[in-house]
Protein backbone atom coordinates (compact mmCIF):
# COMPACT_ATOMS: atom_id res chain seq x y z
CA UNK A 1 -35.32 127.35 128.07
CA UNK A 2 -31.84 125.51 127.39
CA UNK A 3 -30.86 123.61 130.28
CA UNK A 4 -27.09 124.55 130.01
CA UNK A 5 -27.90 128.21 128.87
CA UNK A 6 -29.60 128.87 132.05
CA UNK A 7 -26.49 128.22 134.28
CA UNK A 8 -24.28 130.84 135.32
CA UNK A 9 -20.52 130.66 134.97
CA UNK A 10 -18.32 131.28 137.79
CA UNK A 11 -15.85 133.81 137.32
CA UNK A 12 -12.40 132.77 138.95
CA UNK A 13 -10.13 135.35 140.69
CA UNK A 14 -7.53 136.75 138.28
CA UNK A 15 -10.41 136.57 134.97
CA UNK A 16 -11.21 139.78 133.34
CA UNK A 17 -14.68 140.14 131.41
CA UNK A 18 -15.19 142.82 128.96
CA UNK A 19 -18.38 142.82 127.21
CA UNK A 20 -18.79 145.40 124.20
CA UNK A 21 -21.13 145.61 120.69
CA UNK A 22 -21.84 141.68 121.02
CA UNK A 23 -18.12 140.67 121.46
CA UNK A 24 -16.18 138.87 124.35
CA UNK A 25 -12.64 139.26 125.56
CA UNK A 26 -11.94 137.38 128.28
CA UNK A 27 -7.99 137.53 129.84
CA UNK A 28 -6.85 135.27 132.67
CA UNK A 29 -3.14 134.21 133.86
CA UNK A 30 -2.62 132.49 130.93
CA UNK A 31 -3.21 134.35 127.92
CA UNK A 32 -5.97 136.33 125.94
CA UNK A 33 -9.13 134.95 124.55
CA UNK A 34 -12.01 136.79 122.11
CA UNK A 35 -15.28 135.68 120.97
CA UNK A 36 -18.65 137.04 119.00
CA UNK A 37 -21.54 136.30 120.04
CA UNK A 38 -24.40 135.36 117.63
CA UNK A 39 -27.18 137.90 117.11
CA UNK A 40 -30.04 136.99 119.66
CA UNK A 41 -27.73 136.13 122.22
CA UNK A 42 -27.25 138.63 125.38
CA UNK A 43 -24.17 137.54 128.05
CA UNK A 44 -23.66 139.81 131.44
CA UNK A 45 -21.50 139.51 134.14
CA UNK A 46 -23.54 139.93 137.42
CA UNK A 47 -22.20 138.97 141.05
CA UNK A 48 -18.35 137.28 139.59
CA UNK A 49 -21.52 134.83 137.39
CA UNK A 50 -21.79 135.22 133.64
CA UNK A 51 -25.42 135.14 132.91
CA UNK A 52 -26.27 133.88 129.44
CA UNK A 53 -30.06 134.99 127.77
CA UNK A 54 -31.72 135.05 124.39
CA UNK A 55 -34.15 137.58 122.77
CA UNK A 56 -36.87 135.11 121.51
CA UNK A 57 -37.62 131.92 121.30
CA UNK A 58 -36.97 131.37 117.74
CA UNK A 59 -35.65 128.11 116.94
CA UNK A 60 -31.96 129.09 115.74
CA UNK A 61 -31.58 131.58 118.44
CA UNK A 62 -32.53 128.64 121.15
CA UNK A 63 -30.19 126.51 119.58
CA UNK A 64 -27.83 129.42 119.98
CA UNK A 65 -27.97 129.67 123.44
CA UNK A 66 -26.19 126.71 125.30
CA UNK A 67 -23.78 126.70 122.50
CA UNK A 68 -22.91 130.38 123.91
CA UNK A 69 -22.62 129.13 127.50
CA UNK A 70 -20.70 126.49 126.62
CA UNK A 71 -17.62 128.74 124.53
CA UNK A 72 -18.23 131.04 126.88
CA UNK A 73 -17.34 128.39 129.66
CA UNK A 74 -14.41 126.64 128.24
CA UNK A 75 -13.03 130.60 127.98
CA UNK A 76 -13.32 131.08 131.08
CA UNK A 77 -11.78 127.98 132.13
CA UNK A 78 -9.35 127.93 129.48
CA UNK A 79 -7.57 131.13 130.59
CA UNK A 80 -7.37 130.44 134.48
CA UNK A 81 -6.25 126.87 133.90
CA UNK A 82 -6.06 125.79 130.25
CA UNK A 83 -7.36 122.29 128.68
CA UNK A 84 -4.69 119.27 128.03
CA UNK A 85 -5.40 116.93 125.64
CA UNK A 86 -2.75 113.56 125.78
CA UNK A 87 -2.58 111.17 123.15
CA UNK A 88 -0.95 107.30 123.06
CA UNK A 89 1.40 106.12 119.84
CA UNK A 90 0.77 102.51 119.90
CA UNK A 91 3.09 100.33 117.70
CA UNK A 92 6.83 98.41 117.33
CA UNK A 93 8.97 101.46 116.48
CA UNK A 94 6.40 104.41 116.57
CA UNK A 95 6.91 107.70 118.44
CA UNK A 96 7.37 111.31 118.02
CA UNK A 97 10.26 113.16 119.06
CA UNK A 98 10.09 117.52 119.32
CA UNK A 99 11.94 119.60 117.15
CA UNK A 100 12.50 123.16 117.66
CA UNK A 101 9.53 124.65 119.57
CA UNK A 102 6.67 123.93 117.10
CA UNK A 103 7.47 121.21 115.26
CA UNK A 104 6.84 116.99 116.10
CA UNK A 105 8.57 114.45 113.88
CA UNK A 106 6.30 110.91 113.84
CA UNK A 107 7.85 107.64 112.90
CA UNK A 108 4.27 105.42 112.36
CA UNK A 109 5.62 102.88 110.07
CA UNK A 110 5.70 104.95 107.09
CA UNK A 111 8.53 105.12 104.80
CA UNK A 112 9.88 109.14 105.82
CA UNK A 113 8.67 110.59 108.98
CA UNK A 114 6.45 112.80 109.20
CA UNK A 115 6.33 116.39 110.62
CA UNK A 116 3.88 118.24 111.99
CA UNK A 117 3.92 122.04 112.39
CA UNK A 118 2.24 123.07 115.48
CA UNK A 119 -0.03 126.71 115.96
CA UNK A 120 1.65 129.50 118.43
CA UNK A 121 -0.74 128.76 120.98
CA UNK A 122 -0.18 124.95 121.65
CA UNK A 123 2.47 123.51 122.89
CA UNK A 124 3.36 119.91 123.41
CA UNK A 125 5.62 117.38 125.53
CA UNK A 126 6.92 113.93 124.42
CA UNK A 127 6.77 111.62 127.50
CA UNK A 128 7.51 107.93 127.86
CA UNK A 129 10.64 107.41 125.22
CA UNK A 130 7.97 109.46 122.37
CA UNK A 131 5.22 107.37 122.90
CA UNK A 132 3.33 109.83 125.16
CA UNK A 133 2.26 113.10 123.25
CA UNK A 134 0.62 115.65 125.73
CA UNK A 135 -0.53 119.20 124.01
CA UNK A 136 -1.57 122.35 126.06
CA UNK A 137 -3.01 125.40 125.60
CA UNK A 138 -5.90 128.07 126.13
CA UNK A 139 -8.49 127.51 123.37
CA UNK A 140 -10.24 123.80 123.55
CA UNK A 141 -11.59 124.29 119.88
CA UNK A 142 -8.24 124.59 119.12
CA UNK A 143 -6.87 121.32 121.10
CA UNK A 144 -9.34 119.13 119.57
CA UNK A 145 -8.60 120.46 115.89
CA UNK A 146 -4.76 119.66 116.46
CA UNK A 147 -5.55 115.93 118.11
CA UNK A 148 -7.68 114.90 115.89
CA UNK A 149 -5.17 115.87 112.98
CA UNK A 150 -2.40 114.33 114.71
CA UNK A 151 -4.76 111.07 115.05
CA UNK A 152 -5.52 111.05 111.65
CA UNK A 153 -1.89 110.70 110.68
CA UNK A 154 -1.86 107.14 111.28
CA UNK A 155 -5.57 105.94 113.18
CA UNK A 156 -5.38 103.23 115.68
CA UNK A 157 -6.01 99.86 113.30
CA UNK A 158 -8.62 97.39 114.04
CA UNK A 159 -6.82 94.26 113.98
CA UNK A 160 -3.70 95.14 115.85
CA UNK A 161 -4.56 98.43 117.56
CA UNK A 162 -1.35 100.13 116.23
CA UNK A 163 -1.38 103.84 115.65
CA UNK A 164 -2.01 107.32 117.51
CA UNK A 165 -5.04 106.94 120.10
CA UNK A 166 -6.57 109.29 122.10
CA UNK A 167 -5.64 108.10 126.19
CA UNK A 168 -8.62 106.32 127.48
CA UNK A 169 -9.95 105.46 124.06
CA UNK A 170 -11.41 101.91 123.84
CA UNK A 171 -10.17 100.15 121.19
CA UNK A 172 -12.51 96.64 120.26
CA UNK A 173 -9.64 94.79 118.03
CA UNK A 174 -11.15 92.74 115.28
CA UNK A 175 -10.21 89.06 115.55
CA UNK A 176 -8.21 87.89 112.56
CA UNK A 177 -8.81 84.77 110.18
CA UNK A 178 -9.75 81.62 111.64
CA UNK A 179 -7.45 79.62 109.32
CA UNK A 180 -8.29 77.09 107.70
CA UNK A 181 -8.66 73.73 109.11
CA UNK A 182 -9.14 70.00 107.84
């Protein structure tokens, strides 16, 4: 059996369950989140745990099963608390700056900044004179789709390290050319 899909979740105060026809909704202090669960799958709430199981043993549906837990998890936590995700903009004259509610405008060195419309359910701060971009929000999938779009507007490079980084990312810098000498 999975060694993830055999641990309950804790239920916080304030979470509502509601299990019905293989689909999810799970609602919390801060917003409304709804799943389906794969075929094979069966999720119950028992003592404020949610109890993951599968049918069989088939291969797909084992595979199946800590994948479950895990969404099922980051709902959970994602409604009583939410996920942040921070990223760095590293380089002479980059940053991002908010405009309106949705919207980031990135200088990275290219010739016309660039904007970036954000979904309903993130929201971001620009900390540190815009080189400190911190998004929020209830769904993780949804955090991690939205970074790693943001990094790809201008990835960290490997000889100077410029560019948007995730905070805490290790960056090994390449050295540059020797020179030549005699």
């Amino acid at each position: 059996m999975s060694r993830i899909g055999r641990k309950p979740i804790a239920v916080p105060d304030g979470v509502k369950i509601s299990f019905k026809n293989g689909h999810v909704d799970v609602e919390g202090g801060k917003g409304k989140l709804a799943w389906d669960i794969p075929q094979g799958i069966e999720a119950k709430v028992e003592e404020n745990n949610i109890v993951v199981e599968r049918i069989n043993d088939e291969k797909k549906i084992k595979a199946l099963h800590g994948l479950t837990r895990s969404i099922l998890s980051n709902m959970v936590t994602g409604v009583s608390e939410g996920f942040t995700r921070t990223l760095d903009i590293v380089g002479v004259g980059y940053r991002a700056e908010l405009i309106g509610k949705g919207t980031i405008k990135f200088n990275l060195g290219y010739s016309n900044p660039v904007e970036f419309s954000l979904p309903s359910s993130i929201s971001a701060k620009v900390e540190e004179r815009g080189t400190k971009l911190i998004l929020e929000g209830i769904d993780k999938q949804i955090i991690g789709e939205i970074a790693a779009r943001i990094r790809k507007l201008r990835p960290p490079d490997a000889y100077k390290g410029k560019g948007v980084r995730y905070e805490g990312e290790i960056l090994r810098l390449k050295p540059g050319k020797a020179g030549a000498k005699a």
